[in-house]
C-alpha atoms as a PDB file:
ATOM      1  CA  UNK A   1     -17.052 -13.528  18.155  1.00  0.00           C
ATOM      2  CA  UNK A   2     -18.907 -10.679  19.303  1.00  0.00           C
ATOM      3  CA  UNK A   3     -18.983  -7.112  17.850  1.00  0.00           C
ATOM      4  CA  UNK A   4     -16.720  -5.930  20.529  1.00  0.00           C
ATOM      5  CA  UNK A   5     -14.122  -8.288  19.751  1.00  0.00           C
ATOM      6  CA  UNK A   6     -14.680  -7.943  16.300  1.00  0.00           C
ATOM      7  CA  UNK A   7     -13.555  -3.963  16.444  1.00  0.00           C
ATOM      8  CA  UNK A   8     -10.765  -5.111  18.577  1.00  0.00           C
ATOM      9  CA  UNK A   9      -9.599  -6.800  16.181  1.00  0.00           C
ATOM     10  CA  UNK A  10      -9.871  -4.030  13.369  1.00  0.00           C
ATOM     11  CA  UNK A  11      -7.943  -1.545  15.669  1.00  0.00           C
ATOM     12  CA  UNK A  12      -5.358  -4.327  16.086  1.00  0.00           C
ATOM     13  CA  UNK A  13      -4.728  -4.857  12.677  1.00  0.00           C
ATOM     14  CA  UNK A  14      -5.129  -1.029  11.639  1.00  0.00           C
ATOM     15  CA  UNK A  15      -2.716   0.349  13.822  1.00  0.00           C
ATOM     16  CA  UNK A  16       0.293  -2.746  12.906  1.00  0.00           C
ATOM     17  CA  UNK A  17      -0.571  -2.446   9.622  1.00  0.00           C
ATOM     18  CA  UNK A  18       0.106   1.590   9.895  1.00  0.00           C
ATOM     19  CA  UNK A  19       3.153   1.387  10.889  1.00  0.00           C
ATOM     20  CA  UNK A  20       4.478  -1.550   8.823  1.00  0.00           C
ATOM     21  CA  UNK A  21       3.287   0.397   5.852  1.00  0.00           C
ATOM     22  CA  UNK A  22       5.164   3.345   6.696  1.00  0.00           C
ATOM     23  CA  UNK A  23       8.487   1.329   7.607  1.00  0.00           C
ATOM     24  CA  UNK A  24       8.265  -0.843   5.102  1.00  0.00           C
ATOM     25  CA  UNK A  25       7.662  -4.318   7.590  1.00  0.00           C
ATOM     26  CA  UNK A  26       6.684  -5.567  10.765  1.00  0.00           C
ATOM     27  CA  UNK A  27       2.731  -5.748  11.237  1.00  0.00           C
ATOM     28  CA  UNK A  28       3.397  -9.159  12.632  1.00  0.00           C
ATOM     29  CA  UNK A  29       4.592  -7.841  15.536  1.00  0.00           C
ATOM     30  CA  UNK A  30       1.822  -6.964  17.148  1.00  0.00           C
ATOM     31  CA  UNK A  31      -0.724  -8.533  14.655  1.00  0.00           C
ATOM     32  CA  UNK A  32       0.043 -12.062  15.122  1.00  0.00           C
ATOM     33  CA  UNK A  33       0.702 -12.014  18.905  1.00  0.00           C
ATOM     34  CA  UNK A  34      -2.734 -10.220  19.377  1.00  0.00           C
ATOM     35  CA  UNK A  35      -4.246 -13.553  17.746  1.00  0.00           C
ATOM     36  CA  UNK A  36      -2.520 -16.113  19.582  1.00  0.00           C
ATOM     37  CA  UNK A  37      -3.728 -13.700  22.764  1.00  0.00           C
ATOM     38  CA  UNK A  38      -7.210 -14.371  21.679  1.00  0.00           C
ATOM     39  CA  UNK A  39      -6.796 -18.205  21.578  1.00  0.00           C
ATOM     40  CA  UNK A  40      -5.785 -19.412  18.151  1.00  0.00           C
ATOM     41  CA  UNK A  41      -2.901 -22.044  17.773  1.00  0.00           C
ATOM     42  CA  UNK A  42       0.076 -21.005  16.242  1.00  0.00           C
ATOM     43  CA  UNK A  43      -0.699 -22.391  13.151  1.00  0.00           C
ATOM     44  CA  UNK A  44      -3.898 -21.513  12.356  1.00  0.00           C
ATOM     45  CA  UNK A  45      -2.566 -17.632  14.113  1.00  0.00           C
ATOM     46  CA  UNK A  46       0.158 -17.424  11.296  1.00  0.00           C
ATOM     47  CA  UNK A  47      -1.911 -18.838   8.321  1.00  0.00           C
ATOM     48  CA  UNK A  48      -4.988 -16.296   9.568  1.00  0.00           C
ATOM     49  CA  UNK A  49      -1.998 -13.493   9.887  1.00  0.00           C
ATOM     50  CA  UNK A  50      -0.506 -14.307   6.229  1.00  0.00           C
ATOM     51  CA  UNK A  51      -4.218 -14.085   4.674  1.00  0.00           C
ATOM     52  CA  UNK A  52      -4.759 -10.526   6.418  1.00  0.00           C
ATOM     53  CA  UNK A  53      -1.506  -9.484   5.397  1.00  0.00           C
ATOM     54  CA  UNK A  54      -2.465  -9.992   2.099  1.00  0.00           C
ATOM     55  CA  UNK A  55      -5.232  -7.179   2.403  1.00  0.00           C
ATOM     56  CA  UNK A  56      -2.050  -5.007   3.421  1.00  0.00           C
ATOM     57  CA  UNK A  57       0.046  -5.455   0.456  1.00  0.00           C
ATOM     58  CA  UNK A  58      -3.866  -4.649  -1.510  1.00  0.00           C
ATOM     59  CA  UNK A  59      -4.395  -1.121   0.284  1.00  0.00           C
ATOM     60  CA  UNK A  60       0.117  -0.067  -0.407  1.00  0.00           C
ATOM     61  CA  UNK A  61      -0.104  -1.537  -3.948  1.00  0.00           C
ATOM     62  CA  UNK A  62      -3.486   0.909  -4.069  1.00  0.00           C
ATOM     63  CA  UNK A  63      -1.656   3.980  -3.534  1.00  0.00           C
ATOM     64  CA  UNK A  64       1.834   3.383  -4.526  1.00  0.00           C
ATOM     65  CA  UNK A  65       0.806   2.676  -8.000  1.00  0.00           C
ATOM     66  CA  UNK A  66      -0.341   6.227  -8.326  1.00  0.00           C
ATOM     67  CA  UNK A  67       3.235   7.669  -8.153  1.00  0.00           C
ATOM     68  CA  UNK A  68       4.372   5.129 -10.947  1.00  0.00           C
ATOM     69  CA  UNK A  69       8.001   4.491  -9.357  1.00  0.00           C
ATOM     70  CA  UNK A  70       8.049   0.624  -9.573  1.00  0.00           C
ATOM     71  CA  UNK A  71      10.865  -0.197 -12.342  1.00  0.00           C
ATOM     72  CA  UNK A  72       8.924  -3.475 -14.237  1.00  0.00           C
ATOM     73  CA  UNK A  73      12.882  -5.401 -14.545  1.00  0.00           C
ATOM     74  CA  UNK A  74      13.384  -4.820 -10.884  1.00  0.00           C
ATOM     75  CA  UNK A  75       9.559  -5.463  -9.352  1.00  0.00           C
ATOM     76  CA  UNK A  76       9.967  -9.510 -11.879  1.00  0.00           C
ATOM     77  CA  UNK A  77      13.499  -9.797 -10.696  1.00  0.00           C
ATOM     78  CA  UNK A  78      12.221  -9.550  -6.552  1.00  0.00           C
ATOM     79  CA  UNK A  79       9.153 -11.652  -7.545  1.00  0.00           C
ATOM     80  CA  UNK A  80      11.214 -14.542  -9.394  1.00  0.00           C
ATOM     81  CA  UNK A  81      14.083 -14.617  -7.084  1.00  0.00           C
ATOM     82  CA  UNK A  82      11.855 -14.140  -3.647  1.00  0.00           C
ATOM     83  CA  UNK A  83       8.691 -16.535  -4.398  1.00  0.00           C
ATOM     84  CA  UNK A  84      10.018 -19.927  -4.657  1.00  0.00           C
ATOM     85  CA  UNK A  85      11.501 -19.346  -1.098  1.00  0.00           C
ATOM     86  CA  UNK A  86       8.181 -18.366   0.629  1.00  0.00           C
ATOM     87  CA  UNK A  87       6.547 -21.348  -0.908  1.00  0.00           C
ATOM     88  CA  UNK A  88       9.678 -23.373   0.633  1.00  0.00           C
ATOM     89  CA  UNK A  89       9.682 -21.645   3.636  1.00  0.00           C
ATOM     90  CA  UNK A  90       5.882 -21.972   4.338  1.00  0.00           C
ATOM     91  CA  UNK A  91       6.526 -25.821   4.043  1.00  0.00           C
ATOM     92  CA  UNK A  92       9.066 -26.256   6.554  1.00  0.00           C
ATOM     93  CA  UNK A  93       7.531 -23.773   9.743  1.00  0.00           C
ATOM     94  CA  UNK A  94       5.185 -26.493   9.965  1.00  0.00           C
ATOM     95  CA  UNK A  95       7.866 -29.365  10.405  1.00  0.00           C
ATOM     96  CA  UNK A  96      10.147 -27.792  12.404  1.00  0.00           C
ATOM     97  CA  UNK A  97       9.901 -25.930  15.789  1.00  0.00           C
ATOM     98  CA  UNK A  98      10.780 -22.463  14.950  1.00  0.00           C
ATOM     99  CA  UNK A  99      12.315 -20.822  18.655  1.00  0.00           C
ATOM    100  CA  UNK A 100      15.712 -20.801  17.498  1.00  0.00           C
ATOM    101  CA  UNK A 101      15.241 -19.485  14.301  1.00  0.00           C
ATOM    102  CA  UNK A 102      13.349 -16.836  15.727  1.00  0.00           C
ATOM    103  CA  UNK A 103      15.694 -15.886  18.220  1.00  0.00           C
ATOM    104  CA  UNK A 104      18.434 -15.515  15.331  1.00  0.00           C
ATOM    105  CA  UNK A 105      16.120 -13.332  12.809  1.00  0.00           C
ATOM    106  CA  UNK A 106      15.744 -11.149  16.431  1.00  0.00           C
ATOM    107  CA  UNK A 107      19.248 -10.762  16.903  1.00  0.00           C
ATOM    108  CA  UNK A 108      19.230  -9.767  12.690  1.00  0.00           C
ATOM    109  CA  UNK A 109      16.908  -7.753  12.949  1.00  0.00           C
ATOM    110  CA  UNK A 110      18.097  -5.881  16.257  1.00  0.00           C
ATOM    111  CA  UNK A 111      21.701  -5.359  14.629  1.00  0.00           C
ATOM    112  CA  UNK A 112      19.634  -4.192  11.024  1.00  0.00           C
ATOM    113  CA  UNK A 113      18.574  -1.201  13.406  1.00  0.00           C
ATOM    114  CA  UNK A 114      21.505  -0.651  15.157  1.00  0.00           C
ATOM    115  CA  UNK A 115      23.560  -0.331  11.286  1.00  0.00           C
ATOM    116  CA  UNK A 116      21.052   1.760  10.123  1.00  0.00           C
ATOM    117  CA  UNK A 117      21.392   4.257  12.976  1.00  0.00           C
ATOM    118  CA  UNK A 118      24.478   4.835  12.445  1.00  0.00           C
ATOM    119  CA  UNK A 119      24.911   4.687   8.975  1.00  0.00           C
ATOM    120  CA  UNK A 120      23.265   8.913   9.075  1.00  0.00           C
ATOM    121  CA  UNK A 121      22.784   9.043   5.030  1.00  0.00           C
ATOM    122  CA  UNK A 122      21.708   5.547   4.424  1.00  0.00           C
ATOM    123  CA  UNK A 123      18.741   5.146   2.744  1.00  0.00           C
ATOM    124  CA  UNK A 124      18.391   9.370   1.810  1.00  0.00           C
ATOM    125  CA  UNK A 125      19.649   8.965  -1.954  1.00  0.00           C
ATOM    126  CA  UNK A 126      18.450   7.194  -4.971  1.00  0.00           C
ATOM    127  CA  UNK A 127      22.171   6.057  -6.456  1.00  0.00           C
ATOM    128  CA  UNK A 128      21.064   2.164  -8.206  1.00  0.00           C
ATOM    129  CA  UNK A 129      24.104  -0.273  -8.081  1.00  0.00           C
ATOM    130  CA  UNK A 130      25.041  -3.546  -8.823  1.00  0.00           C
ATOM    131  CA  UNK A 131      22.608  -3.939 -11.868  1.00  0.00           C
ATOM    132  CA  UNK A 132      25.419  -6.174 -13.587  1.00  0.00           C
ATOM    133  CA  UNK A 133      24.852 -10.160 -13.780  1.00  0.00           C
ATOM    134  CA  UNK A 134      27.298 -10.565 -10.046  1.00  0.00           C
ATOM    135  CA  UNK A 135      25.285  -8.416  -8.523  1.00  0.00           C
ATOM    136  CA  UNK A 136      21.842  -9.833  -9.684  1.00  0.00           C
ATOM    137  CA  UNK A 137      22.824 -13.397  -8.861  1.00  0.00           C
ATOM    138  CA  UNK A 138      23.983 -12.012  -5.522  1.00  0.00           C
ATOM    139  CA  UNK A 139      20.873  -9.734  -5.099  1.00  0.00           C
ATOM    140  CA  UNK A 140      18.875 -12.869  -6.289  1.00  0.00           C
ATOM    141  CA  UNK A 141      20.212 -15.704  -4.274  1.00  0.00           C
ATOM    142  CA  UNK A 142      19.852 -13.526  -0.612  1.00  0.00           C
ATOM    143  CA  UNK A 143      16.205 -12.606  -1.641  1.00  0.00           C
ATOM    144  CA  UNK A 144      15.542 -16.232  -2.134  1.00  0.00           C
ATOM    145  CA  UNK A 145      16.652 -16.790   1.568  1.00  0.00           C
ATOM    146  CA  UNK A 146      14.782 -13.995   3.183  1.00  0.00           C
ATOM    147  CA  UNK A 147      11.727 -15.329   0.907  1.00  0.00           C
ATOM    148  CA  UNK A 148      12.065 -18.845   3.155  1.00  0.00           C
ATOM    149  CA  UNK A 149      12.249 -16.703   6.047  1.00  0.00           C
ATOM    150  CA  UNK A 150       8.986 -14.772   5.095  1.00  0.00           C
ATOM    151  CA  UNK A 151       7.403 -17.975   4.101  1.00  0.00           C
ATOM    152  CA  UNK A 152       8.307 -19.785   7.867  1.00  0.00           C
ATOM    153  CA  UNK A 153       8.867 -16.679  10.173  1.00  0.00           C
ATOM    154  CA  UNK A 154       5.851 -14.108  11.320  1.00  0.00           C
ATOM    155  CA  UNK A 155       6.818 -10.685  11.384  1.00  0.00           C
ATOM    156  CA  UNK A 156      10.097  -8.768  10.357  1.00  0.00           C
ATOM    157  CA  UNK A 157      10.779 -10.399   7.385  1.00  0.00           C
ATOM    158  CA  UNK A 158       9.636  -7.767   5.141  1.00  0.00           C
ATOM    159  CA  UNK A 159      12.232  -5.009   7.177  1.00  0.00           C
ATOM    160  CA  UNK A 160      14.797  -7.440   5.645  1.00  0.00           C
ATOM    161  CA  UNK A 161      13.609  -7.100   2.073  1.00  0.00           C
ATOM    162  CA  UNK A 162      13.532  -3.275   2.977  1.00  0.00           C
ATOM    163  CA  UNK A 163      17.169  -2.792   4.016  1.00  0.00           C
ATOM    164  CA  UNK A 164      18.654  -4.951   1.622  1.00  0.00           C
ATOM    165  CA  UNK A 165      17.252  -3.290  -1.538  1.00  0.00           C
ATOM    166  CA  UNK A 166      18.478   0.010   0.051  1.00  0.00           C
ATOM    167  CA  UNK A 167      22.118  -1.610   0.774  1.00  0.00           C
ATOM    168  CA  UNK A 168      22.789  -4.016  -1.840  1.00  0.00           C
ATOM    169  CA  UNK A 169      20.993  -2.159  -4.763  1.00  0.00           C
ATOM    170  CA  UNK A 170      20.859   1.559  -3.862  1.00  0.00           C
ATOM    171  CA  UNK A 171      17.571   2.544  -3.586  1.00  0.00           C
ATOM    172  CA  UNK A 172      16.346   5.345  -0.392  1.00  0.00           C
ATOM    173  CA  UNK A 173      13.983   4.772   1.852  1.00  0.00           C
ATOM    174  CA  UNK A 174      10.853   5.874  -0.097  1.00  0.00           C
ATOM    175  CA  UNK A 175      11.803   3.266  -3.154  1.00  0.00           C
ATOM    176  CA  UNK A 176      12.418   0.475  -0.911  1.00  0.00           C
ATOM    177  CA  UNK A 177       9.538   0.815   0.987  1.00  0.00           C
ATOM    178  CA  UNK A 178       6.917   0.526  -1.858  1.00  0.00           C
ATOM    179  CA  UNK A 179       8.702  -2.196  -3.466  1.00  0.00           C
ATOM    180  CA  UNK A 180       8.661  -4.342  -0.243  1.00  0.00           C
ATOM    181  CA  UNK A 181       4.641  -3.393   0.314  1.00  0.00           C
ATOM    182  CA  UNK A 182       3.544  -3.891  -3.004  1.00  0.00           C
ATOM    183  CA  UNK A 183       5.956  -7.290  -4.028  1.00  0.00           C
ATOM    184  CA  UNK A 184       6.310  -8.703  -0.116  1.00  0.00           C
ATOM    185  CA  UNK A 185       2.913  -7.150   0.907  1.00  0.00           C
ATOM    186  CA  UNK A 186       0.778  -9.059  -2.010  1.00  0.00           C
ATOM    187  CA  UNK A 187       2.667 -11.185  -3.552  1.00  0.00           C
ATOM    188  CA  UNK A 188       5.135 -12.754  -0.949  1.00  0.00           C
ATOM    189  CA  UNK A 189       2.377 -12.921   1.593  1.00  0.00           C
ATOM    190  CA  UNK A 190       0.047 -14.317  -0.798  1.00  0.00           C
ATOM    191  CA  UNK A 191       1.781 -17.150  -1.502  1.00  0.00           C
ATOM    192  CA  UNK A 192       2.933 -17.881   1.981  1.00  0.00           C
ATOM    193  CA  UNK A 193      -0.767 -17.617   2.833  1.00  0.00           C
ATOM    194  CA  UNK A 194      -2.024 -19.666   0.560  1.00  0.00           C
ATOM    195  CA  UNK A 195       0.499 -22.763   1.236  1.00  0.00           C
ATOM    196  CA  UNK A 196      -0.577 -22.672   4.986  1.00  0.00           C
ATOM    197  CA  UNK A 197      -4.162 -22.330   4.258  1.00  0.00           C
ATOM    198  CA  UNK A 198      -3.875 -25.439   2.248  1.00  0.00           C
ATOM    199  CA  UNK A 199      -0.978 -27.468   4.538  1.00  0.00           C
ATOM    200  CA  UNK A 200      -3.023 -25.859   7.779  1.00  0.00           C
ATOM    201  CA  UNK A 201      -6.403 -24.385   8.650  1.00  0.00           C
ATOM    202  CA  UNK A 202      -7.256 -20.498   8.797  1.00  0.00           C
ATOM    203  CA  UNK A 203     -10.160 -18.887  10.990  1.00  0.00           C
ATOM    204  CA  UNK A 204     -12.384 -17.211   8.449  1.00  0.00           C
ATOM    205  CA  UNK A 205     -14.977 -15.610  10.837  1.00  0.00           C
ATOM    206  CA  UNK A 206     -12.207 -13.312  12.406  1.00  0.00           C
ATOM    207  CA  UNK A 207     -10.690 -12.160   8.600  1.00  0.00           C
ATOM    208  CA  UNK A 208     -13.146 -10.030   7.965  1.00  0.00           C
ATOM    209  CA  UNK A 209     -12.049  -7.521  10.536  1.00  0.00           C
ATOM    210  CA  UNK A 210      -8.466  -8.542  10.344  1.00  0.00           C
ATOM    211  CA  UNK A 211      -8.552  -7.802   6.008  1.00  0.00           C
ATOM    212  CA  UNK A 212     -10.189  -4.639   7.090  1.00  0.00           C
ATOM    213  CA  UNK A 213      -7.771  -3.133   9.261  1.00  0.00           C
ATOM    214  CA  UNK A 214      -5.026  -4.536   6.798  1.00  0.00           C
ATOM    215  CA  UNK A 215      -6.155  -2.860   3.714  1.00  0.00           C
ATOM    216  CA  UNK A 216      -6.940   0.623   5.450  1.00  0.00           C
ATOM    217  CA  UNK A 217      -4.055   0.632   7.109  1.00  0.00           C
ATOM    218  CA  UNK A 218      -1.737  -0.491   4.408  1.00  0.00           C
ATOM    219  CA  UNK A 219      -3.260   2.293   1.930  1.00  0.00           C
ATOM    220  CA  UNK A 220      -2.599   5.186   5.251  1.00  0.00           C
ATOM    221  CA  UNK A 221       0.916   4.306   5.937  1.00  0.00           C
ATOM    222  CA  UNK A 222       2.076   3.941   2.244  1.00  0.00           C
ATOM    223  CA  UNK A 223       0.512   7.174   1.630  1.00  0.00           C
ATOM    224  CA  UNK A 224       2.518   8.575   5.041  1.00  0.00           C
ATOM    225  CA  UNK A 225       5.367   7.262   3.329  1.00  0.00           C
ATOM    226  CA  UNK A 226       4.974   8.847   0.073  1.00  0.00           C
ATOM    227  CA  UNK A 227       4.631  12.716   1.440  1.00  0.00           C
ATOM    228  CA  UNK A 228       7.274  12.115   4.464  1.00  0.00           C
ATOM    229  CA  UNK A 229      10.756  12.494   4.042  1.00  0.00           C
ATOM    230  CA  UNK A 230      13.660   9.651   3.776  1.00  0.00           C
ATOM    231  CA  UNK A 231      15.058  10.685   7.320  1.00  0.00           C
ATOM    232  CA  UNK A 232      11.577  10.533   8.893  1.00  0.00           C
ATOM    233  CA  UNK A 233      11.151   6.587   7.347  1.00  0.00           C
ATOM    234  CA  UNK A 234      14.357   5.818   8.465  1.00  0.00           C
ATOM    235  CA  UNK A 235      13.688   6.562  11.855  1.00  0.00           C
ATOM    236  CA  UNK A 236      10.575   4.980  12.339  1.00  0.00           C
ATOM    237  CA  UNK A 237      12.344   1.776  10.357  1.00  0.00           C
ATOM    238  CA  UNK A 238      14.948   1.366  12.592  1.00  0.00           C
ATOM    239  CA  UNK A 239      12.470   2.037  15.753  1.00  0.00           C
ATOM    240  CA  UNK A 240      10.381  -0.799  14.435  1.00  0.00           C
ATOM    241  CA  UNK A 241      13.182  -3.231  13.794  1.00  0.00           C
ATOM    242  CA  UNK A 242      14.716  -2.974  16.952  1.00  0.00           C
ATOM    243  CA  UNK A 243      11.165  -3.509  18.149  1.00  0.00           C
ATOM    244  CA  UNK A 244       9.843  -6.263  16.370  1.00  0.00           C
ATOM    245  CA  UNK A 245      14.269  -7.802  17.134  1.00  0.00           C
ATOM    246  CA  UNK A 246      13.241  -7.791  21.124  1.00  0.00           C
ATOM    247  CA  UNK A 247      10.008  -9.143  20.552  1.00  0.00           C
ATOM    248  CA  UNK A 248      11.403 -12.109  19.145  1.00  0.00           C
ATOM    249  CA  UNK A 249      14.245 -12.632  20.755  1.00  0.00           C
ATOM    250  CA  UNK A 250      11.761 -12.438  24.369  1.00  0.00           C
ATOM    251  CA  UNK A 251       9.386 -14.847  22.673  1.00  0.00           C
END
């Protein structure tokens, strides 16, 4: 590729990766598309999306680790409960066509927006519940499920992780944002990436502006998200769900 396309690229992946940061999900929707745009198949597009994505969860985990507000019980318990499912996932987008599936996650995601608009204080307080064994195993068994989706799916996933930490187990906005960066972001992604680049093929010569506008915008929107308020990342949360809901509901 030339330079040109090259620093396309970079602003591409700089300005998804920005936002997704801040909201806690959603680079893929304009990340991914912006590679199948420049040719790819949508293989090789997703496994070349998951690698750079990667690079995101690198530049959060860089600056949320500062402010020391990951609990270590809670970051293993999203990890153990979340990876098998990616690796699962990641198997099965490549045997089965994936419209439908897409279409439902849209119409999710869309109605994840909608809730959190009206539902004014969700999100604003820190107030932890269902820490008990029920509400683990519960917890557990729906992050294993949105784990498949993140493993087979291309963008929004990580919004689910987002709202479903704040709903199920209390935390605001702020909280659930760096866990889904830091554990979705890096670890999630990483796995998903690296079952696709072994089951498919990934376009090396275009990561290295793609990891680059990952990583520096994953470190600027986590920081954005540290020093704004709860209201202001609920906003731009539900503005990106209901975004990245159209998009794949249009295809």
């Amino acid at each position: 590729m030339e330079i040109f396309s090259h620093l396309i690229l970079f602003f591409i992946s700089l300005t998804a990766n920005i936002f997704s940061a801040f909201s806690g999900g959603g680079a893929g929707l304009i990340q991914l598309p912006a590679l199948l745009f420049l040719g790819l198949p949508f293989s090789i597009a997703l496994a070349t999306h998951k690698v750079a994505s990667v690079a995101l969860g690198i530049g959060a985990t860089t600056r949320h680790l500062k402010e020391n507000i990951l609990e270590r019980r809670f970051t293993l318990f999203i990890l153990a409960t979340g990876l098998p499912g990616v690796v699962i996932g990641a198997n099965l987008i490549l045997l089965v066509p994936d419209r439908s599936a897409k279409i439902a996650l849209g119409i999710l995601l869309l109605s994840l927006g909608v809730y959190s608009y009206f539902n004014k204080e969700l999100g604003q307080l820190y107030s932890p519940a269902h820490r008990n064994t029920r509400g683990y195993i519960i917890g557990g068994v729906i992050m294993f499920l949105i784990g498949m989706l993140n493993g087979s799916l291309t963008s929004g996933t990580g919004l689910f992780v987002t709202l479903w930490q704040i709903k199920w187990f209390g935390l605001d906005y702020k909280r659930a944002v760096a866990y889904t960066l830091v554990l979705v972001g890096l670890f999630w992604n990483g796995a998903g990436a690296l079952t696709l680049g072994i089951l498919s093929e990934i376009k090396w010569e275009w990561l290295p502006a793609l990891l680059l506008g990952s990583f520096l915008g994953g470190y600027t929107g986590a920081h954005l998200s540290i020093i704004k308020s709860n209201r202001l990342i609920k906003r731009v949360f539900e503005i990106i769900t209901i975004l990245v809901g159209i998009k794949l509901i249009s295809g």
